[in-house]
N, C-alpha and C. Protein backbone atom coordinates (compact mmCIF):
# COMPACT_ATOMS: atom_id res chain seq x y z
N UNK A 1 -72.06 -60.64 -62.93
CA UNK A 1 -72.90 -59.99 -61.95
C UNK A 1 -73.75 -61.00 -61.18
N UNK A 2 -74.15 -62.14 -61.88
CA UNK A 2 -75.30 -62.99 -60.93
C UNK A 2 -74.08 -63.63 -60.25
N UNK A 3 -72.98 -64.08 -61.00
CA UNK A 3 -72.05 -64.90 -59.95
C UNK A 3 -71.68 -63.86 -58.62
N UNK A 4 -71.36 -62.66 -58.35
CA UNK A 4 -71.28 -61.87 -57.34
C UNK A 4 -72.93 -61.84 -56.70
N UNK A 5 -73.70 -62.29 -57.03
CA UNK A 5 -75.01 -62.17 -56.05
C UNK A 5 -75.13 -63.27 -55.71
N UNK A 6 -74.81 -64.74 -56.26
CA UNK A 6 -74.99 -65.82 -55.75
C UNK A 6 -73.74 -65.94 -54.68
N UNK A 7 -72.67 -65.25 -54.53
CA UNK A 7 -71.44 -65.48 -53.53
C UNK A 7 -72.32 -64.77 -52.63
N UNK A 8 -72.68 -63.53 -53.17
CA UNK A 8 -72.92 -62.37 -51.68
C UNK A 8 -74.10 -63.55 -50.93
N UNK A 9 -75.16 -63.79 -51.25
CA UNK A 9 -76.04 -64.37 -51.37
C UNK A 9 -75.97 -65.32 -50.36
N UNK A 10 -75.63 -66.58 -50.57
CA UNK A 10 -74.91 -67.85 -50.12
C UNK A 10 -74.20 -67.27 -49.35
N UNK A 11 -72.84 -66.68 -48.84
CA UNK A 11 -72.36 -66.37 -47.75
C UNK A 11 -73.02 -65.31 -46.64
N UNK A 12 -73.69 -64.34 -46.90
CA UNK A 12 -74.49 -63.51 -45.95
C UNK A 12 -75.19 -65.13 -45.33
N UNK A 13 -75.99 -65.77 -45.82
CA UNK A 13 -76.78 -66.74 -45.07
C UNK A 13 -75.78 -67.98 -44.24
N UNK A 14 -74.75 -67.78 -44.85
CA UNK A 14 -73.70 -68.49 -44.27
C UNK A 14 -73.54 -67.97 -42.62
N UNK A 15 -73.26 -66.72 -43.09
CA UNK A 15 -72.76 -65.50 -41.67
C UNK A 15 -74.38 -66.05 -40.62
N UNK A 16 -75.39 -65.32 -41.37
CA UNK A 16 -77.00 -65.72 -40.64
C UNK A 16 -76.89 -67.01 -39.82
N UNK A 17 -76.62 -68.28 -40.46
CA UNK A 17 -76.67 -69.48 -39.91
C UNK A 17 -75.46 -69.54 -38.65
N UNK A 18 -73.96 -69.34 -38.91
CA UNK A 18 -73.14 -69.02 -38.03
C UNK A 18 -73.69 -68.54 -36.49
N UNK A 19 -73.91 -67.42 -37.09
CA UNK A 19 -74.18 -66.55 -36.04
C UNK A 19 -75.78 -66.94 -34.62
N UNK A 20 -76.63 -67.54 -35.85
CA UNK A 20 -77.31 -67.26 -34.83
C UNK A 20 -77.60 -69.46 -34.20
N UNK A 21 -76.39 -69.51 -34.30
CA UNK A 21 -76.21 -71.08 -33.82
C UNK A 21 -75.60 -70.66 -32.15
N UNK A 22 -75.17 -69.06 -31.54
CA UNK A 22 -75.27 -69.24 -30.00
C UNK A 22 -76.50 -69.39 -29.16
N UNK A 23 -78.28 -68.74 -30.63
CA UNK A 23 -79.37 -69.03 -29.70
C UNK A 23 -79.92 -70.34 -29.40
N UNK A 24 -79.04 -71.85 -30.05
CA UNK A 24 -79.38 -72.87 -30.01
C UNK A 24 -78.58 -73.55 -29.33
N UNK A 25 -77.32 -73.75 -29.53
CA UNK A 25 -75.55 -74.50 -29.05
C UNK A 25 -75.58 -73.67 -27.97
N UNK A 26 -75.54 -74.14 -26.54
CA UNK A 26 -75.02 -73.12 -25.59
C UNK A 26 -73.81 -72.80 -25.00
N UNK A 27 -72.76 -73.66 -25.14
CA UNK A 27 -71.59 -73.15 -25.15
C UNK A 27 -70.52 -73.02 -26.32
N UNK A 28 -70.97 -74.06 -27.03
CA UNK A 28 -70.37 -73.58 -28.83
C UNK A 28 -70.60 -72.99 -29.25
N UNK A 29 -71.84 -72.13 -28.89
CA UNK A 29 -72.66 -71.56 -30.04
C UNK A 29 -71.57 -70.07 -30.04
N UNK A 30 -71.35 -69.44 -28.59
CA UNK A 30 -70.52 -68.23 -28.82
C UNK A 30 -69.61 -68.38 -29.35
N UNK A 31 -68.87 -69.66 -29.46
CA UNK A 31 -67.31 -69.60 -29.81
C UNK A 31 -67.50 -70.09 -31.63
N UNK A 32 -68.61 -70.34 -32.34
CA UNK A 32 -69.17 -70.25 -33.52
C UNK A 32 -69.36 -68.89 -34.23
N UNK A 33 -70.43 -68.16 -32.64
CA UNK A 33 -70.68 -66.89 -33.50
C UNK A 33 -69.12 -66.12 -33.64
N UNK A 34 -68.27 -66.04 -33.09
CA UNK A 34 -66.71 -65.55 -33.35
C UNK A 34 -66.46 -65.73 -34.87
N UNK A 35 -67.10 -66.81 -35.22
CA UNK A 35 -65.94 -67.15 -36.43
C UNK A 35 -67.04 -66.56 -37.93
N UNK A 36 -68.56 -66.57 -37.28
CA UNK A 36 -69.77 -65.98 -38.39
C UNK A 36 -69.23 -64.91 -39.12
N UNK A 37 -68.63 -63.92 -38.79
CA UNK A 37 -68.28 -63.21 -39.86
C UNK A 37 -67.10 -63.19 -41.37
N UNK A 38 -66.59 -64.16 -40.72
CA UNK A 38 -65.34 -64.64 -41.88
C UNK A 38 -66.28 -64.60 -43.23
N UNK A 39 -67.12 -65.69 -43.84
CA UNK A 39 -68.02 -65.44 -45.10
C UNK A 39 -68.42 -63.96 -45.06
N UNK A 40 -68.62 -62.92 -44.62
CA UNK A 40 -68.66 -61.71 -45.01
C UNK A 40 -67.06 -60.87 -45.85
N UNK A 41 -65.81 -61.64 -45.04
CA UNK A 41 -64.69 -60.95 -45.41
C UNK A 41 -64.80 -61.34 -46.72
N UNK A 42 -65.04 -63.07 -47.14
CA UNK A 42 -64.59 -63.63 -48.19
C UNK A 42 -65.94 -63.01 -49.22
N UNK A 43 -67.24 -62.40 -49.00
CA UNK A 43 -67.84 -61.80 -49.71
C UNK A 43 -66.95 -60.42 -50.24
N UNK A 44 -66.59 -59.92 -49.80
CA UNK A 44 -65.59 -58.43 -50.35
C UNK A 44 -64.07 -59.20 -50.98
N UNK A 45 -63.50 -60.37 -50.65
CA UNK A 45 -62.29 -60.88 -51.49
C UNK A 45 -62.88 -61.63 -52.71
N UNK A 46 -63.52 -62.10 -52.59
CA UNK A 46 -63.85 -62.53 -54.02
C UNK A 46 -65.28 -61.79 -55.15
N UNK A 47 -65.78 -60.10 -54.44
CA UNK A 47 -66.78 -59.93 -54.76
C UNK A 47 -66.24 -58.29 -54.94
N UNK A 48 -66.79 -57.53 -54.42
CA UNK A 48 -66.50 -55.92 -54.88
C UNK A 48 -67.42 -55.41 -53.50
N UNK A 49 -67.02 -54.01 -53.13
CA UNK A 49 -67.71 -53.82 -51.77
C UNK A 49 -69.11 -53.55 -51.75
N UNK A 50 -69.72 -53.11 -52.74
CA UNK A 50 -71.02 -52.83 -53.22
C UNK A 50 -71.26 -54.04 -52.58
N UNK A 51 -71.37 -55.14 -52.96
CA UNK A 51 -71.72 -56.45 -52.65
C UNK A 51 -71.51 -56.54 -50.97
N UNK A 52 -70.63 -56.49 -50.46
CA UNK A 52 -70.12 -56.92 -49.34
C UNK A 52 -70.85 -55.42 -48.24
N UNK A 53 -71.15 -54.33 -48.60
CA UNK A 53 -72.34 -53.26 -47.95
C UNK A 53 -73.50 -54.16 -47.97
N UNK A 54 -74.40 -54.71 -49.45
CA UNK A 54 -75.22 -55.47 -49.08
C UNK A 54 -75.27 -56.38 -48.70
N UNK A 55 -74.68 -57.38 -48.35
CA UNK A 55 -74.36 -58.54 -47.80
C UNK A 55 -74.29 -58.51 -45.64
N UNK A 56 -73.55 -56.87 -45.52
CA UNK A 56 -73.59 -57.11 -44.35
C UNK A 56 -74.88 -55.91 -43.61
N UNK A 57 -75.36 -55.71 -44.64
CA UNK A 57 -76.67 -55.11 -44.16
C UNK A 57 -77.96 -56.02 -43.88
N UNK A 58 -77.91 -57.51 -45.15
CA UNK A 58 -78.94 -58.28 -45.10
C UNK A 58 -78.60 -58.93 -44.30
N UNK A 59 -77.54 -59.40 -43.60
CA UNK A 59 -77.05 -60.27 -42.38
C UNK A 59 -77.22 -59.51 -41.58
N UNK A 60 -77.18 -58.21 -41.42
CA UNK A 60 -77.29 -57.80 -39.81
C UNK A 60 -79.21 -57.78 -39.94
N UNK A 61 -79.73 -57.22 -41.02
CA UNK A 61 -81.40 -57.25 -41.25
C UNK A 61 -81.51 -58.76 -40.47
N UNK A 62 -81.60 -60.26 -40.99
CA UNK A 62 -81.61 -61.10 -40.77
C UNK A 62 -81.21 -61.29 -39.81
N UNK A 63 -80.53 -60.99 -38.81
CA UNK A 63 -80.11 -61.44 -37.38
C UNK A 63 -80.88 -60.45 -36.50
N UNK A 64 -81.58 -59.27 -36.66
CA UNK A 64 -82.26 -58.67 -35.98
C UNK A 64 -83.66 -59.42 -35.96
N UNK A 65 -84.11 -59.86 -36.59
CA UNK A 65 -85.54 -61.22 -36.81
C UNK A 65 -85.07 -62.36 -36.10
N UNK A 66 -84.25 -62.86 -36.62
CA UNK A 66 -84.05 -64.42 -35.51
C UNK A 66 -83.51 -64.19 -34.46
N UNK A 67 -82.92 -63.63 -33.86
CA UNK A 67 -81.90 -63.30 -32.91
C UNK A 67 -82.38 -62.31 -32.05
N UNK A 68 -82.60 -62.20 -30.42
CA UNK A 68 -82.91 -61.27 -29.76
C UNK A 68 -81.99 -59.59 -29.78
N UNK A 69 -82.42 -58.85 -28.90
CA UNK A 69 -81.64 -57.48 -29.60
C UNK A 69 -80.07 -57.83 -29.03
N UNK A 70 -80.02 -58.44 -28.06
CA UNK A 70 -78.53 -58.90 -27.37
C UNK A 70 -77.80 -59.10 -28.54
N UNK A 71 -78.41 -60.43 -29.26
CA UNK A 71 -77.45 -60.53 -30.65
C UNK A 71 -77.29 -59.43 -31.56
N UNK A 72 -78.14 -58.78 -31.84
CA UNK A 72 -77.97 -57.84 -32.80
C UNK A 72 -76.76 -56.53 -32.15
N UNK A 73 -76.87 -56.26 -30.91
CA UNK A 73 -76.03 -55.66 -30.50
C UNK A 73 -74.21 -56.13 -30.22
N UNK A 74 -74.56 -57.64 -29.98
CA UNK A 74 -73.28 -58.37 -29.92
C UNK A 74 -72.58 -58.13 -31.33
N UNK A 75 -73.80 -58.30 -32.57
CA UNK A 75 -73.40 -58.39 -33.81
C UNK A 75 -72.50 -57.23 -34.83
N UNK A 76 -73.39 -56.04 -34.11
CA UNK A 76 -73.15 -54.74 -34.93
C UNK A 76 -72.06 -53.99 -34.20
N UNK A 77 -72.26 -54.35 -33.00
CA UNK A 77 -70.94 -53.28 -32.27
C UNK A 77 -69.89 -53.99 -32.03
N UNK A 78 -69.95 -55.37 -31.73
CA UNK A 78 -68.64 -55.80 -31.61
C UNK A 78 -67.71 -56.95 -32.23
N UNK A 79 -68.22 -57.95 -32.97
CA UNK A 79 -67.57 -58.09 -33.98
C UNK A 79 -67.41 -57.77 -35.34
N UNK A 80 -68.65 -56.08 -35.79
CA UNK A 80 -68.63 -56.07 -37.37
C UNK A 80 -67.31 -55.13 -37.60
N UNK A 81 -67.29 -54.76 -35.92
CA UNK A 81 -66.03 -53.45 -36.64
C UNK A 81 -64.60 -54.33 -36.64
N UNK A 82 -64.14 -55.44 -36.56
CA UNK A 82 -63.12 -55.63 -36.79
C UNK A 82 -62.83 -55.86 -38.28
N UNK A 83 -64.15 -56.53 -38.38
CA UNK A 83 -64.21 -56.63 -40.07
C UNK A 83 -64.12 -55.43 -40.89
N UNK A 84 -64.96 -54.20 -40.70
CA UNK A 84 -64.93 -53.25 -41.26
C UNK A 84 -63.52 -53.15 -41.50
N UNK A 85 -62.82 -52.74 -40.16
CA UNK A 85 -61.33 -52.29 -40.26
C UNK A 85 -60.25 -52.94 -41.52
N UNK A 86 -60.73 -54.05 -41.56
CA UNK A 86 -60.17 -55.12 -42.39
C UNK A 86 -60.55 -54.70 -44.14
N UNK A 87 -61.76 -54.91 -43.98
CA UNK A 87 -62.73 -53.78 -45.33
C UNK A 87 -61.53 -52.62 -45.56
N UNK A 88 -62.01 -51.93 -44.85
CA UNK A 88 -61.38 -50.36 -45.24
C UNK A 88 -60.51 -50.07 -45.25
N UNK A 89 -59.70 -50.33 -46.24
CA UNK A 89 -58.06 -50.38 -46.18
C UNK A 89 -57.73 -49.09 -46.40
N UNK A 90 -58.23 -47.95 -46.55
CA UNK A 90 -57.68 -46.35 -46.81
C UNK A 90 -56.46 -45.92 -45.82
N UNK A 91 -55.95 -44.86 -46.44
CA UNK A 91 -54.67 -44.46 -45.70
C UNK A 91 -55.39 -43.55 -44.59
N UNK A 92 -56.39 -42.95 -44.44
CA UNK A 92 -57.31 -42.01 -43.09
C UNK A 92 -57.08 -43.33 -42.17
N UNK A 93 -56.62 -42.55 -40.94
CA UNK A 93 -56.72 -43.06 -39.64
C UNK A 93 -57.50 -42.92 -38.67
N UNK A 94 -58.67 -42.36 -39.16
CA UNK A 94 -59.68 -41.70 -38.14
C UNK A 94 -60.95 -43.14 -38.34
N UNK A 95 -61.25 -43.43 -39.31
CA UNK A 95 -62.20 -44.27 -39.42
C UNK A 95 -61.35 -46.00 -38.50
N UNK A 96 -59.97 -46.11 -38.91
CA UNK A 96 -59.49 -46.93 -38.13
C UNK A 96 -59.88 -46.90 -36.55
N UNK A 97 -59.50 -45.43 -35.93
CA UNK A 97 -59.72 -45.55 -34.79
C UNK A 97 -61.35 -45.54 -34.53
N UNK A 98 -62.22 -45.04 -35.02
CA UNK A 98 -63.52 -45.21 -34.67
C UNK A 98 -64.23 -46.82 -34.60
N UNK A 99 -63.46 -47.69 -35.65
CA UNK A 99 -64.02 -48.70 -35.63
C UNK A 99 -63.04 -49.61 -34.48
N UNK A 100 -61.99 -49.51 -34.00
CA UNK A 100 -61.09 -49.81 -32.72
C UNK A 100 -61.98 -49.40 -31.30
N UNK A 101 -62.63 -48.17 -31.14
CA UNK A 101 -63.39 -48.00 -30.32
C UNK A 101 -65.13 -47.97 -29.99
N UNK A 102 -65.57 -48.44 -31.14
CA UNK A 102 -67.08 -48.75 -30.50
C UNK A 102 -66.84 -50.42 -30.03
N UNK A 103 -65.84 -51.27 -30.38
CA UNK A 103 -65.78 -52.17 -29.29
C UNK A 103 -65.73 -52.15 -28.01
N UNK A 104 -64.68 -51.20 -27.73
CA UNK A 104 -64.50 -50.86 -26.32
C UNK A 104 -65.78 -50.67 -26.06
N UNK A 105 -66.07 -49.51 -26.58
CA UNK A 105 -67.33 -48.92 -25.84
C UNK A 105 -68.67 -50.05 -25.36
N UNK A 106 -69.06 -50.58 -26.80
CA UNK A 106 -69.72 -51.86 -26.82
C UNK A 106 -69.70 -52.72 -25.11
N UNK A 107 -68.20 -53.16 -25.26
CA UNK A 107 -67.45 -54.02 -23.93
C UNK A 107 -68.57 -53.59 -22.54
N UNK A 108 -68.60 -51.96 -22.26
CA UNK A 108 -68.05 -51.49 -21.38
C UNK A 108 -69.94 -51.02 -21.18
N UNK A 109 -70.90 -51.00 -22.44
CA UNK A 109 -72.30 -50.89 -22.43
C UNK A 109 -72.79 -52.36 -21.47
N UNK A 110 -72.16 -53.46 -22.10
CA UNK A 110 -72.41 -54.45 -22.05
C UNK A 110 -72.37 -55.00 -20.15
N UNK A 111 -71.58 -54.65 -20.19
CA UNK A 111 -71.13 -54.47 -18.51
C UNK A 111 -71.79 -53.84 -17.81
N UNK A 112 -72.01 -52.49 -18.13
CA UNK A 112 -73.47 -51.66 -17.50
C UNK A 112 -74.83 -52.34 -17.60
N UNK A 113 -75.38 -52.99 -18.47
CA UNK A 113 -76.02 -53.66 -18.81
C UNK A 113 -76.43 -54.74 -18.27
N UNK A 114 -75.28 -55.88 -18.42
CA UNK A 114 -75.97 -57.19 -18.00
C UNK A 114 -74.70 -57.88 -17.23
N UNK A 115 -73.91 -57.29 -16.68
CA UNK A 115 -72.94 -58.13 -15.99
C UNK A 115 -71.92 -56.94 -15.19
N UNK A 116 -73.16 -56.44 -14.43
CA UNK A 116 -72.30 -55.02 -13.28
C UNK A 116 -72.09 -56.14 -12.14
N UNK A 117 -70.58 -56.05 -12.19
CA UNK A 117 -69.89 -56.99 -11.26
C UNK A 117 -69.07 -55.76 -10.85
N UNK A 118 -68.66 -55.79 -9.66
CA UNK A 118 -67.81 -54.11 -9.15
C UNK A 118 -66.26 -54.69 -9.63
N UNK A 119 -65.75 -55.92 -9.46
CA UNK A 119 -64.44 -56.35 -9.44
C UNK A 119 -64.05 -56.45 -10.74
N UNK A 120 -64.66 -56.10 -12.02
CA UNK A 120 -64.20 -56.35 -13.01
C UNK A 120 -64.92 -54.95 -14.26
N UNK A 121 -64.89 -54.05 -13.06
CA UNK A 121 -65.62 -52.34 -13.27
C UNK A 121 -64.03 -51.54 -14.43
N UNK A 122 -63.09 -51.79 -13.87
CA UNK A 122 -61.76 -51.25 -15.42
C UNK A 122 -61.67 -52.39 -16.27
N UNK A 123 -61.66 -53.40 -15.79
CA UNK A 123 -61.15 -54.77 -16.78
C UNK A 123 -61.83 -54.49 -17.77
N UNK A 124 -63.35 -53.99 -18.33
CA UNK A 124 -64.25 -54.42 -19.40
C UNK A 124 -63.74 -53.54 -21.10
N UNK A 125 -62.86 -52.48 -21.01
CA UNK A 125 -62.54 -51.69 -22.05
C UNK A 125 -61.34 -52.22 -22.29
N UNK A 126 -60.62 -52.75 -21.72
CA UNK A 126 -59.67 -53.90 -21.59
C UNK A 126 -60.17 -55.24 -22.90
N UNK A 127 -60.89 -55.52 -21.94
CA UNK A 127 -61.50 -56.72 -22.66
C UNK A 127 -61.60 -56.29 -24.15
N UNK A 128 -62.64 -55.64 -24.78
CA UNK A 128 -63.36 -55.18 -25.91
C UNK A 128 -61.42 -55.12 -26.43
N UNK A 129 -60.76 -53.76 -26.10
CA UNK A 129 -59.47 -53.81 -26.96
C UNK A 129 -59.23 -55.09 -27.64
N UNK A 130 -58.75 -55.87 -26.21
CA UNK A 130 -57.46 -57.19 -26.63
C UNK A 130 -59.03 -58.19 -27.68
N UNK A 131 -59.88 -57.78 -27.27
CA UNK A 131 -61.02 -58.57 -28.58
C UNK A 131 -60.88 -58.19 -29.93
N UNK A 132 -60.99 -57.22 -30.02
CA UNK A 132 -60.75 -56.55 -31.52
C UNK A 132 -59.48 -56.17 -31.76
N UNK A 133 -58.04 -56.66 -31.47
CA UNK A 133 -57.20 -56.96 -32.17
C UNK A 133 -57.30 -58.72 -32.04
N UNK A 134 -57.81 -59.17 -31.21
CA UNK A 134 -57.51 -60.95 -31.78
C UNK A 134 -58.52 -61.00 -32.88
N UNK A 135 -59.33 -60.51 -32.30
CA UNK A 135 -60.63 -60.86 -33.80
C UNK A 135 -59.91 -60.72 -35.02
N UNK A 136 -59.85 -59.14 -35.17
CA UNK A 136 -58.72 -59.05 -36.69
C UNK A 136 -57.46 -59.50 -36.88
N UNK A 137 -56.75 -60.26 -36.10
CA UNK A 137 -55.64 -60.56 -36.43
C UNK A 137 -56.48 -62.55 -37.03
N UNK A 138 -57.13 -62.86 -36.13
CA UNK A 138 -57.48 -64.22 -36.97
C UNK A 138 -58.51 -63.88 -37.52
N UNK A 139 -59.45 -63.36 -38.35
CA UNK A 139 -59.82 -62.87 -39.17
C UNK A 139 -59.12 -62.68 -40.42
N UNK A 140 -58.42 -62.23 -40.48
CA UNK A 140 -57.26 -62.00 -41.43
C UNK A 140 -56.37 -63.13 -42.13
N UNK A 141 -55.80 -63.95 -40.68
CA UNK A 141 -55.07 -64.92 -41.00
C UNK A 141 -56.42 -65.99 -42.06
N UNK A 142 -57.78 -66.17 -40.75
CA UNK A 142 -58.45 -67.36 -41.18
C UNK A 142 -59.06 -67.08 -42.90
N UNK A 143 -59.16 -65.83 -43.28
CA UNK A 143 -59.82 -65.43 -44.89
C UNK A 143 -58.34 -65.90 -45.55
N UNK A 144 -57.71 -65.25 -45.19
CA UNK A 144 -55.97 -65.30 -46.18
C UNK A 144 -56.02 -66.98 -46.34
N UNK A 145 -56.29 -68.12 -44.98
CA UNK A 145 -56.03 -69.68 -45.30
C UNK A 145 -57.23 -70.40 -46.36
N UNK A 146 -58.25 -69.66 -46.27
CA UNK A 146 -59.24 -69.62 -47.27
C UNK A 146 -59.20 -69.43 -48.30
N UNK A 147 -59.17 -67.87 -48.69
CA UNK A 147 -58.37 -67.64 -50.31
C UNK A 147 -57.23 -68.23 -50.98
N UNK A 148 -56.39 -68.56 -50.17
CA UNK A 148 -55.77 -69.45 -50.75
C UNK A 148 -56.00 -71.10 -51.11
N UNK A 149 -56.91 -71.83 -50.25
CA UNK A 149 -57.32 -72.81 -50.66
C UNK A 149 -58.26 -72.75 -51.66
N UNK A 150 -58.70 -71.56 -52.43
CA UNK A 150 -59.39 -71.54 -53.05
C UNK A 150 -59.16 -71.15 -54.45
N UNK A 151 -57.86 -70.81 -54.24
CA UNK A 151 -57.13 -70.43 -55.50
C UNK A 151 -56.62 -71.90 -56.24
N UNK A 152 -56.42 -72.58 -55.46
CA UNK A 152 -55.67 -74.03 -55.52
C UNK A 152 -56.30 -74.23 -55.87
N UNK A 153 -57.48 -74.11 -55.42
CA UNK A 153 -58.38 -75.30 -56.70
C UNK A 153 -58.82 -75.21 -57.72
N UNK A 154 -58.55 -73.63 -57.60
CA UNK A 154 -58.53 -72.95 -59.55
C UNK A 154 -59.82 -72.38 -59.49
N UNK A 155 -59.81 -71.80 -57.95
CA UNK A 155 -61.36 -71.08 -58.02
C UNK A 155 -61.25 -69.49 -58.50
């Protein structure tokens, strides 16, 4: 049990540090926060989901304090649901599609919001889609090249 709180633990702050390296790095920093959630997947592969609920509750808690609400909204709507999807392996297809579409939606807030450009007014639900299948498809791949290097070493 303490070894599952010291993983959850250590990687939520992992995700924290990730993530909020776009309010410092200004053009790495977004293409960093992309990859912040991976230590959350590997909190639920090597931990139990109990752990990995708290883990991505104290990371999203923690990024609402350091991080303006932009991040927290970047955080919660549009890259946690690819992860979720990934999480929730059940045979129901309804929670699949719900977490497939608050990206979109997210995309398409975001656009109303802070980047109403008229020429790129359909492109934005577009966008959010083809995001949250690349997210989860390297998501997936990048935990799977992980767990396995980690097995190798007899972890």
């Amino acid at each position: 049990m303490v070894k599952n709180i010291t993983f959850s633990a250590m990687l939520s702050v992992i995700t924290v540090l990730l993530f909020t390296s776009q309010m410092f790095i200004p053009v790495f920093g977004i293409l960093i926060s992309f990859f912040s959630l991976i230590p959350l997947i590997l909190v639920y592969k090597l931990t139990d989901m109990k752990y990995f609920v708290i883990s991505a509750l104290t990371s999203g808690f923690l990024i609402l304090i350091l991080n303006d609400m932009f991040g927290l909204i970047f955080f919660s709507t549009y890259l946690l649901p690819p992860v979720l999807s990934i999480v929730y392996n059940k045979k129901n297809k309804i929670p699949h599609i719900i977490f497939f579409l608050v990206p979109v939606a997210s995309s398409y807030f975001m656009y109303k919001s802070f980047f109403n450009i008229k020429m790129f007014e359909y492109l934005w639900p577009l966008i959010g889609a083809s995001t949250f299948v690349v997210i989860k498809f390297y998501y997936i791949k990048i935990s799977d090249l992980i767990m396995k290097g980690l097995k190798a070493k007899g972890f």
